[in-house]
C-alpha atoms as a PDB file:
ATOM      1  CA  UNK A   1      10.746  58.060 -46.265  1.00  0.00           C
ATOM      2  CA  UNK A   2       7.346  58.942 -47.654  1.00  0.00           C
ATOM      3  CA  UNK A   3       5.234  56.783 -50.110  1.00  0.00           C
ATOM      4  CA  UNK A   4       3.510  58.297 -53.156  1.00  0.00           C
ATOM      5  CA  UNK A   5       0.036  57.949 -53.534  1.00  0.00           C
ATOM      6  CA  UNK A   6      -0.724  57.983 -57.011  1.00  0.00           C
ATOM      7  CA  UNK A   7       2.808  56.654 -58.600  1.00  0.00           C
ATOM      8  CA  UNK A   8       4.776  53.806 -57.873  1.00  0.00           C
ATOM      9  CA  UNK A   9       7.838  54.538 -55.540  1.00  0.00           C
ATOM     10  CA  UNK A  10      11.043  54.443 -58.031  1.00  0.00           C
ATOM     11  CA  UNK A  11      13.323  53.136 -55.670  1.00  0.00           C
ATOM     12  CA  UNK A  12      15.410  50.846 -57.488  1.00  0.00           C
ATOM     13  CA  UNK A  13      13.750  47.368 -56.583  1.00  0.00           C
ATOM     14  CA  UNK A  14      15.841  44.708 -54.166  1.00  0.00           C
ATOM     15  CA  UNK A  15      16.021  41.324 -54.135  1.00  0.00           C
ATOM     16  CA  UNK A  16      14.277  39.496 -51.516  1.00  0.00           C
ATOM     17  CA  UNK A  17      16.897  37.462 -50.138  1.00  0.00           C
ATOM     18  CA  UNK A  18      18.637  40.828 -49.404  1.00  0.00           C
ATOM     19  CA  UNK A  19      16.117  42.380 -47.205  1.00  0.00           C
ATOM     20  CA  UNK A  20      14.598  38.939 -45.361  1.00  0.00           C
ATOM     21  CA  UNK A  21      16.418  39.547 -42.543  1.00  0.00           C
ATOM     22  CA  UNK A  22      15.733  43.271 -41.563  1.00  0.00           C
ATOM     23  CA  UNK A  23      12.038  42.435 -42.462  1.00  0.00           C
ATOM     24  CA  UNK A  24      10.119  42.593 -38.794  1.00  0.00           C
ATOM     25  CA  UNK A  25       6.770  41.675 -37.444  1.00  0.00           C
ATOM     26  CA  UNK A  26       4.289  44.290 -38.348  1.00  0.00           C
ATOM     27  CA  UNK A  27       5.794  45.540 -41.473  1.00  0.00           C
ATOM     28  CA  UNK A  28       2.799  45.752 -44.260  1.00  0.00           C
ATOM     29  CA  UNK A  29       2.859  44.613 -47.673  1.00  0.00           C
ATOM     30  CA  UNK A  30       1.721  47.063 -50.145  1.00  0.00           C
ATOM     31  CA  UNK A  31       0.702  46.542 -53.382  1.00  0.00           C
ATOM     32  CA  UNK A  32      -0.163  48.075 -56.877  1.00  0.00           C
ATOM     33  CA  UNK A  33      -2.233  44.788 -58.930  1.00  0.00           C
ATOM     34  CA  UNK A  34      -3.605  45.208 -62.417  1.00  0.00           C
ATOM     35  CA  UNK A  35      -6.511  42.913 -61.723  1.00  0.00           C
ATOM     36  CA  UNK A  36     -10.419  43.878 -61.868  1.00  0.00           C
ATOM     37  CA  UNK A  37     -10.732  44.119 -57.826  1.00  0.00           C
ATOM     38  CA  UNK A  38      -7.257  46.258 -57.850  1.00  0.00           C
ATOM     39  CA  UNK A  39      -8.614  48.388 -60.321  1.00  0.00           C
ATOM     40  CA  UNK A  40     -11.997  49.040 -58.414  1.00  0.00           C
ATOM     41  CA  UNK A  41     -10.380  50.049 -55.612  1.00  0.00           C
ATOM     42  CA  UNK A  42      -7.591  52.452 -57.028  1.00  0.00           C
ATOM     43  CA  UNK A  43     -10.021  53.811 -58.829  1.00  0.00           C
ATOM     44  CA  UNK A  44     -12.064  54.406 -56.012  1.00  0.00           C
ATOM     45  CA  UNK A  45      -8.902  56.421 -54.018  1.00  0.00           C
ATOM     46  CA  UNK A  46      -7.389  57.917 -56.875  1.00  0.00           C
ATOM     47  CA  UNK A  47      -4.087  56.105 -55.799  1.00  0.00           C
ATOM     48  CA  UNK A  48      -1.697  53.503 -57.629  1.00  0.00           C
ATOM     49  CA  UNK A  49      -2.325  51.128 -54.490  1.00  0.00           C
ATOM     50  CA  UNK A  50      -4.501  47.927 -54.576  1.00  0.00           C
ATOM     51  CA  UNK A  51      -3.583  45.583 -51.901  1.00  0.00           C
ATOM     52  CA  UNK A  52      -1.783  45.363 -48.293  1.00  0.00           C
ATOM     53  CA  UNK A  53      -0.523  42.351 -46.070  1.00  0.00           C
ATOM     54  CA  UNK A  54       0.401  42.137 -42.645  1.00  0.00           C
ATOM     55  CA  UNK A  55       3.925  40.817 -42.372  1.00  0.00           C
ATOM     56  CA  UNK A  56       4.845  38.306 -39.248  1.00  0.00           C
ATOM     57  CA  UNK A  57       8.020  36.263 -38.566  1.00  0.00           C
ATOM     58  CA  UNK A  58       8.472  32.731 -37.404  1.00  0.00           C
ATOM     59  CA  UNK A  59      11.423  32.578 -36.593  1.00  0.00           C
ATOM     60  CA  UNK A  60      11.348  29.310 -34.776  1.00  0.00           C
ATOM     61  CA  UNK A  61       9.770  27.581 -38.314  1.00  0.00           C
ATOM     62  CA  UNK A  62      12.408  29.766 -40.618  1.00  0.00           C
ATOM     63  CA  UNK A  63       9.580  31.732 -42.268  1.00  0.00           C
ATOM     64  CA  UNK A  64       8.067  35.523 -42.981  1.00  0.00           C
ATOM     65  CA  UNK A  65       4.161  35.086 -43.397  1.00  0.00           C
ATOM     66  CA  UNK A  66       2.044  37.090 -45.050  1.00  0.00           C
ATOM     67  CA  UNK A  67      -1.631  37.495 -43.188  1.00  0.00           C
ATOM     68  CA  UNK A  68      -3.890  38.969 -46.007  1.00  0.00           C
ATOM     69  CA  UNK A  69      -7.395  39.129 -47.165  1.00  0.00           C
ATOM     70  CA  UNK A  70      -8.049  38.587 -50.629  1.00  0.00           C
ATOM     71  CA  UNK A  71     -10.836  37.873 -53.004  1.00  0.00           C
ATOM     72  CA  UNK A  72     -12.555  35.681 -53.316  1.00  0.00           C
ATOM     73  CA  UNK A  73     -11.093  33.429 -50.795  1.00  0.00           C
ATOM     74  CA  UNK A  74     -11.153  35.844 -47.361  1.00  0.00           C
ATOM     75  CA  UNK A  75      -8.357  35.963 -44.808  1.00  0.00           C
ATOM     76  CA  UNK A  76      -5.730  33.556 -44.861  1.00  0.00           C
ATOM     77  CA  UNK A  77      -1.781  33.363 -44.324  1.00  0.00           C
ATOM     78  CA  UNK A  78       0.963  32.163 -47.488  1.00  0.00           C
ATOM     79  CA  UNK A  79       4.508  32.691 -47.294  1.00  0.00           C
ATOM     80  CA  UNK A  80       5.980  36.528 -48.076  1.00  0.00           C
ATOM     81  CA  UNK A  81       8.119  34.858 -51.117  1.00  0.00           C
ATOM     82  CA  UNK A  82       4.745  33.136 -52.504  1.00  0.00           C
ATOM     83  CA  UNK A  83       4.273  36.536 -53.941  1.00  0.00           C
ATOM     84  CA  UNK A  84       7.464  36.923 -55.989  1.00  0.00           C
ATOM     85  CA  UNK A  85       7.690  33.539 -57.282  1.00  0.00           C
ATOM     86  CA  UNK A  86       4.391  31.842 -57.866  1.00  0.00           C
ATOM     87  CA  UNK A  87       1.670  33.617 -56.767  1.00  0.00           C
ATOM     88  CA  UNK A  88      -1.229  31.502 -58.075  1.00  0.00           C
ATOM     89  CA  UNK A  89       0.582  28.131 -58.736  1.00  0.00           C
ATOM     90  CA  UNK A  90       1.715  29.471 -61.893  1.00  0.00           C
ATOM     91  CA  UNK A  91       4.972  29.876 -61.748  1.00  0.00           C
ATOM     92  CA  UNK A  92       4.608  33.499 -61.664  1.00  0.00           C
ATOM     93  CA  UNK A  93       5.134  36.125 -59.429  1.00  0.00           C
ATOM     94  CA  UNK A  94       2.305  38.774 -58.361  1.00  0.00           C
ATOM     95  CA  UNK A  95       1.167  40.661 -61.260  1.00  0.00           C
ATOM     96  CA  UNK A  96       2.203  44.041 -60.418  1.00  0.00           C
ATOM     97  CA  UNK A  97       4.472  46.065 -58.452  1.00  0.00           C
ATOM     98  CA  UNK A  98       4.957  45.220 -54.326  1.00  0.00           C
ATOM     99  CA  UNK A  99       6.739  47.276 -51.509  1.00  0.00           C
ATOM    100  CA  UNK A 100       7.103  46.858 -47.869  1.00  0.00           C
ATOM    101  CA  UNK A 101       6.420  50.010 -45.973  1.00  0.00           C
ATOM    102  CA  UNK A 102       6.986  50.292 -41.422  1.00  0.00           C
ATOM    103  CA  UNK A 103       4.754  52.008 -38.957  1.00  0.00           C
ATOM    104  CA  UNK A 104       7.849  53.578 -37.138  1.00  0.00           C
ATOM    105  CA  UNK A 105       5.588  53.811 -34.301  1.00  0.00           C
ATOM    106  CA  UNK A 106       4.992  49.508 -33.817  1.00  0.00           C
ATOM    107  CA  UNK A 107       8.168  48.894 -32.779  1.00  0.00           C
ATOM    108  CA  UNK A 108       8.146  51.124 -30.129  1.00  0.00           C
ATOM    109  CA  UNK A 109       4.765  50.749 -29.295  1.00  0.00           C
ATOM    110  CA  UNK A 110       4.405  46.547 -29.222  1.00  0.00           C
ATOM    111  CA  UNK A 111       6.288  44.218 -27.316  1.00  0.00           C
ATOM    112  CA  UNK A 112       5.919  40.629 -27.093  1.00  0.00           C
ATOM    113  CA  UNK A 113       2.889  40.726 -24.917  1.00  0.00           C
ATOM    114  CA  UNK A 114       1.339  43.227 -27.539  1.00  0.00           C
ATOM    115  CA  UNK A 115       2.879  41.224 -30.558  1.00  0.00           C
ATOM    116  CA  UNK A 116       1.365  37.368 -29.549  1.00  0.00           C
ATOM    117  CA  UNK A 117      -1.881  39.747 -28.724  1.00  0.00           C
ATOM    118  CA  UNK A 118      -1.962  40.810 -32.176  1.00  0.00           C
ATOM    119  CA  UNK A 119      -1.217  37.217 -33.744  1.00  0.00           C
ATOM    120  CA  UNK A 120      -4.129  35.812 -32.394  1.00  0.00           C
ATOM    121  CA  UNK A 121      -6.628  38.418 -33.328  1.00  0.00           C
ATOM    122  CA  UNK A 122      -5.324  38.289 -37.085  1.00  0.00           C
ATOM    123  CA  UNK A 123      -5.162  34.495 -37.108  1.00  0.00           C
ATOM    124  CA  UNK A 124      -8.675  34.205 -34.945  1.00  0.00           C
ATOM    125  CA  UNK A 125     -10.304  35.846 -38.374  1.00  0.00           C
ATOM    126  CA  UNK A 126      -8.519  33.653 -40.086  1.00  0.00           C
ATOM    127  CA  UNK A 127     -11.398  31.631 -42.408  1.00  0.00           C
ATOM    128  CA  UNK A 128     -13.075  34.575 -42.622  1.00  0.00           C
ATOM    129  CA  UNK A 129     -14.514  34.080 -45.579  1.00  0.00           C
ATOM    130  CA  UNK A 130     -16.343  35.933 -48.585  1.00  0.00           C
ATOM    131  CA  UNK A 131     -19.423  34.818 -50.481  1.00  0.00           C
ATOM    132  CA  UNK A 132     -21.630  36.503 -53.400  1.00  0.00           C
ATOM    133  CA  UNK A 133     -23.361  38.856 -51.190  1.00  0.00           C
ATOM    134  CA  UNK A 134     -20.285  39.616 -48.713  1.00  0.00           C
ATOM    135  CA  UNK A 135     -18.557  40.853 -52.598  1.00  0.00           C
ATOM    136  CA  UNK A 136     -21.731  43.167 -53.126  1.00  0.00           C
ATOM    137  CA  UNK A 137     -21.459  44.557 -49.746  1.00  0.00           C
ATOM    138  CA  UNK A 138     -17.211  45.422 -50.432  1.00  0.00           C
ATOM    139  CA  UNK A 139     -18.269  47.072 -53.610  1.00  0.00           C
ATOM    140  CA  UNK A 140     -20.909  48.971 -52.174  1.00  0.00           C
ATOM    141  CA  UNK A 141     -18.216  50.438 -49.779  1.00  0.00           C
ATOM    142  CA  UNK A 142     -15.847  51.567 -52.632  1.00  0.00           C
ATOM    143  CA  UNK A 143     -19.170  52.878 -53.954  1.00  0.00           C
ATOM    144  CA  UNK A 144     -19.574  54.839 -51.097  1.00  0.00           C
ATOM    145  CA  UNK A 145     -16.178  56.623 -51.224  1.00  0.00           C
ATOM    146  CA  UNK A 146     -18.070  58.323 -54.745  1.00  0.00           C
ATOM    147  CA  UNK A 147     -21.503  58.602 -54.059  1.00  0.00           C
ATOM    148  CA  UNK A 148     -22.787  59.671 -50.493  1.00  0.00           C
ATOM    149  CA  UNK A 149     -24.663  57.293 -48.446  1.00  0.00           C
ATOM    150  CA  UNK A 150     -27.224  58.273 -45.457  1.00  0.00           C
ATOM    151  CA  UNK A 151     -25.977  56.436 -42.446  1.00  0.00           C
ATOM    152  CA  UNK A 152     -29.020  54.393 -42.567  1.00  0.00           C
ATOM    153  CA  UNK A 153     -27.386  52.810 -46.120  1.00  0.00           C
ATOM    154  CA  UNK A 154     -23.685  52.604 -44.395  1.00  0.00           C
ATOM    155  CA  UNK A 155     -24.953  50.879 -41.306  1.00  0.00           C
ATOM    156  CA  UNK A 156     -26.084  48.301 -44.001  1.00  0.00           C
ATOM    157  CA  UNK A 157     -22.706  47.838 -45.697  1.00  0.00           C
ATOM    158  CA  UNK A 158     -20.536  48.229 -42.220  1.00  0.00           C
ATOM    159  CA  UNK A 159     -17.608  45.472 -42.157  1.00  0.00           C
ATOM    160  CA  UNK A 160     -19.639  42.404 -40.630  1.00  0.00           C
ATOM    161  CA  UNK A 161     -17.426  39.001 -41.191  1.00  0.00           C
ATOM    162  CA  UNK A 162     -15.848  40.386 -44.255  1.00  0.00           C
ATOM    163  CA  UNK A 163     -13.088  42.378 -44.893  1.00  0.00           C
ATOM    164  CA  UNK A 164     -10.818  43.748 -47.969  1.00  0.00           C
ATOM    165  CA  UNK A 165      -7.529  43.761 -47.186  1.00  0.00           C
ATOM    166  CA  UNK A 166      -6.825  47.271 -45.568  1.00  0.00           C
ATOM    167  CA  UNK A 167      -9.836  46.395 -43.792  1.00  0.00           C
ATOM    168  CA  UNK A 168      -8.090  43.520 -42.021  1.00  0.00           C
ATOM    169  CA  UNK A 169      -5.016  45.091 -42.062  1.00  0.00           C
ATOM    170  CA  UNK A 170      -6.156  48.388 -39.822  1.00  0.00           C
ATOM    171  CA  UNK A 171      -8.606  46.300 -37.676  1.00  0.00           C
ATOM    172  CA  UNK A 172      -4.927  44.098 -36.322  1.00  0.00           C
ATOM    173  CA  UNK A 173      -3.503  47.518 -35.742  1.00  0.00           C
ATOM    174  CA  UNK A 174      -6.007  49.202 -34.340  1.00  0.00           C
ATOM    175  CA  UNK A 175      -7.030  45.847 -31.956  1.00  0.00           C
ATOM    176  CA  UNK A 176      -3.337  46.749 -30.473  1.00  0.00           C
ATOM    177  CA  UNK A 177      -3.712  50.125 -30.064  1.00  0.00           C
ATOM    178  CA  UNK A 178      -2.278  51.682 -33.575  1.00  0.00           C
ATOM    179  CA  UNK A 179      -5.111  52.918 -35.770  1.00  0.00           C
ATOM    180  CA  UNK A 180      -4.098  53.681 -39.405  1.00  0.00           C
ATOM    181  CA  UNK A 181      -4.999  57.334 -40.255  1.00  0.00           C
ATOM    182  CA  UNK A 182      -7.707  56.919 -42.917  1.00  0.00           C
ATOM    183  CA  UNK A 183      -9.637  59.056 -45.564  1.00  0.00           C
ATOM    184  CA  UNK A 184     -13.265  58.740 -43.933  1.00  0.00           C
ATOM    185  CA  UNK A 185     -14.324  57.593 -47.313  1.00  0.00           C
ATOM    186  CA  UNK A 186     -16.571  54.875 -46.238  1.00  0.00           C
ATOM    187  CA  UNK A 187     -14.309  51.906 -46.330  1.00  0.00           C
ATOM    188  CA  UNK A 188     -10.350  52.171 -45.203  1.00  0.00           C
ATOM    189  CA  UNK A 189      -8.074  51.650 -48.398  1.00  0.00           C
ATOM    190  CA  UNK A 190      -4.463  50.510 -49.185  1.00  0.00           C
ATOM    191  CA  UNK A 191      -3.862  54.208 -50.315  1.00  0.00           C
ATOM    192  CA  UNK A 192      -4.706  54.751 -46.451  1.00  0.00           C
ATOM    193  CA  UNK A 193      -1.518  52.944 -45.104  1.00  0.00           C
ATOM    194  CA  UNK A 194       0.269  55.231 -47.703  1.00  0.00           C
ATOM    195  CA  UNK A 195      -0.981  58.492 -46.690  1.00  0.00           C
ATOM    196  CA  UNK A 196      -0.460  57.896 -43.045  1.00  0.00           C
ATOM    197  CA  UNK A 197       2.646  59.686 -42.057  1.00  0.00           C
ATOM    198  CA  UNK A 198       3.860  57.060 -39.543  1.00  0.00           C
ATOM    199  CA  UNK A 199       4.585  54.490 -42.225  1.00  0.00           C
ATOM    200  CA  UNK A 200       7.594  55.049 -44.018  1.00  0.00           C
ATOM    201  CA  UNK A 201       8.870  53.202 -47.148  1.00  0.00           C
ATOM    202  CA  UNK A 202      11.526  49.704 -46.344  1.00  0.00           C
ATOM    203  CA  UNK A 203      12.150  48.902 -49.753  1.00  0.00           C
ATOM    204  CA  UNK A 204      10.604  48.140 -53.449  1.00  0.00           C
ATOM    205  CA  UNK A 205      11.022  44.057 -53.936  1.00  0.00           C
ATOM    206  CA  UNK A 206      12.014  42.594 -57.320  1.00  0.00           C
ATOM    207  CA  UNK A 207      10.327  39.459 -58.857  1.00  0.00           C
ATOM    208  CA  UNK A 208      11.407  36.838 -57.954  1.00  0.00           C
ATOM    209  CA  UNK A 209      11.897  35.204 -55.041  1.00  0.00           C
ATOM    210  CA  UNK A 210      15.013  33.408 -54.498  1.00  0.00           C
ATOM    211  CA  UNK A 211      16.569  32.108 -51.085  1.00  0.00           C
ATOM    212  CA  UNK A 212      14.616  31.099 -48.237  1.00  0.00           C
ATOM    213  CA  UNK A 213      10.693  31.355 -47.413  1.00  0.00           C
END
């Protein structure tokens, strides 16, 4: 099933605790926030889509992480359900609308060699983290996807040690051998994961959480 750019999918949400189980390692996260960052960047891609998460299950621990890169703290892992129930120790869930889309492709594609090869490269970056100038360099990227850079200003604003979270995202797919199809807009973008025709939409997931991590 496709994924619309510039609306929210109107799949009738699910609970959580009704898709935990068919959730699997490598699904992605996907995200439409109403916060300043979020609003850069869909304004930026002309899409509805803010934020994406790599999804990975541990199994052994009864819990579905989330591996993410957000502002201003970097990359870092929480628990999936974190973001339906209290996303920022509030009590509340994320403030906006979340789905879970599947590269149809990754199951096929990575087995458990591939799989523990991906884990460590995501958690490897994990402490990643931004400062002051690392934010001006991110914004000058979603700059770029307006106003044309030479290559001499791009080479400047490359992805060093920081990364938004597509960013991350793509670079733990494309370390195992599944690039995400991108825009070539100067930075890769959450719309990007929605666009590419391998991923396909798993479900829309109501706030909140209930049920296990």
């Amino acid at each position: 099933m496709s994924i619309p750019i510039t609306r929210f999918p109107k799949d009738p949400p699910v609970s959580y605790a009704s898709v935990r189980d068919q959730l699997q390692n490598g699904d992605v996260l996907i995200c439409s926030g109403d916060g300043v960052f979020s609003s850069m960047i869909q304004q930026a891609t002309d899409s509805v889509w803010s934020h994406v998460g790599l999804i990975l299950r541990i199994d052994s621990i009864e819990r579905v992480m989330l591996l993410e890169s957000v502002e201003p703290l970097g990359v870092r892992t929480i628990r999936l359900s974190k973001y339906l129930e209290d996303y920022s120790n509030d009590g509340k869930p994320y403030p906006g609308g979340i789905a879970v889309i599947r590269n149809r492709k990754f199951s096929q594609s990575i087995r458990k060699t591939k799989l523990t090869e991906l884990a460590q490269y995501a958690i490897d970056l994990f402490g990643y983290s931004y400062d002051k100038d690392e934010i001006t360099k991110i914004a000058a990227r979603i700059l770029a996807s307006k106003v044309p850079f030479t290559k001499k200003q791009m080479k400047k604003i490359k992805p060093d040690r920081e990364f938004i979270c597509s960013e991350y995202v793509a670079s733990c797919f494309e370390h195992v051998g599944l690039p995400v199809q991108w825009s070539q807009l100067g930075f890769i973008a959450p719309s990007d994961f929605a666009s590419d025709p391998n991923f396909d939409l798993v479900a829309v997931l109501k706030q909140k959480a209930s049920g296990r991590a």
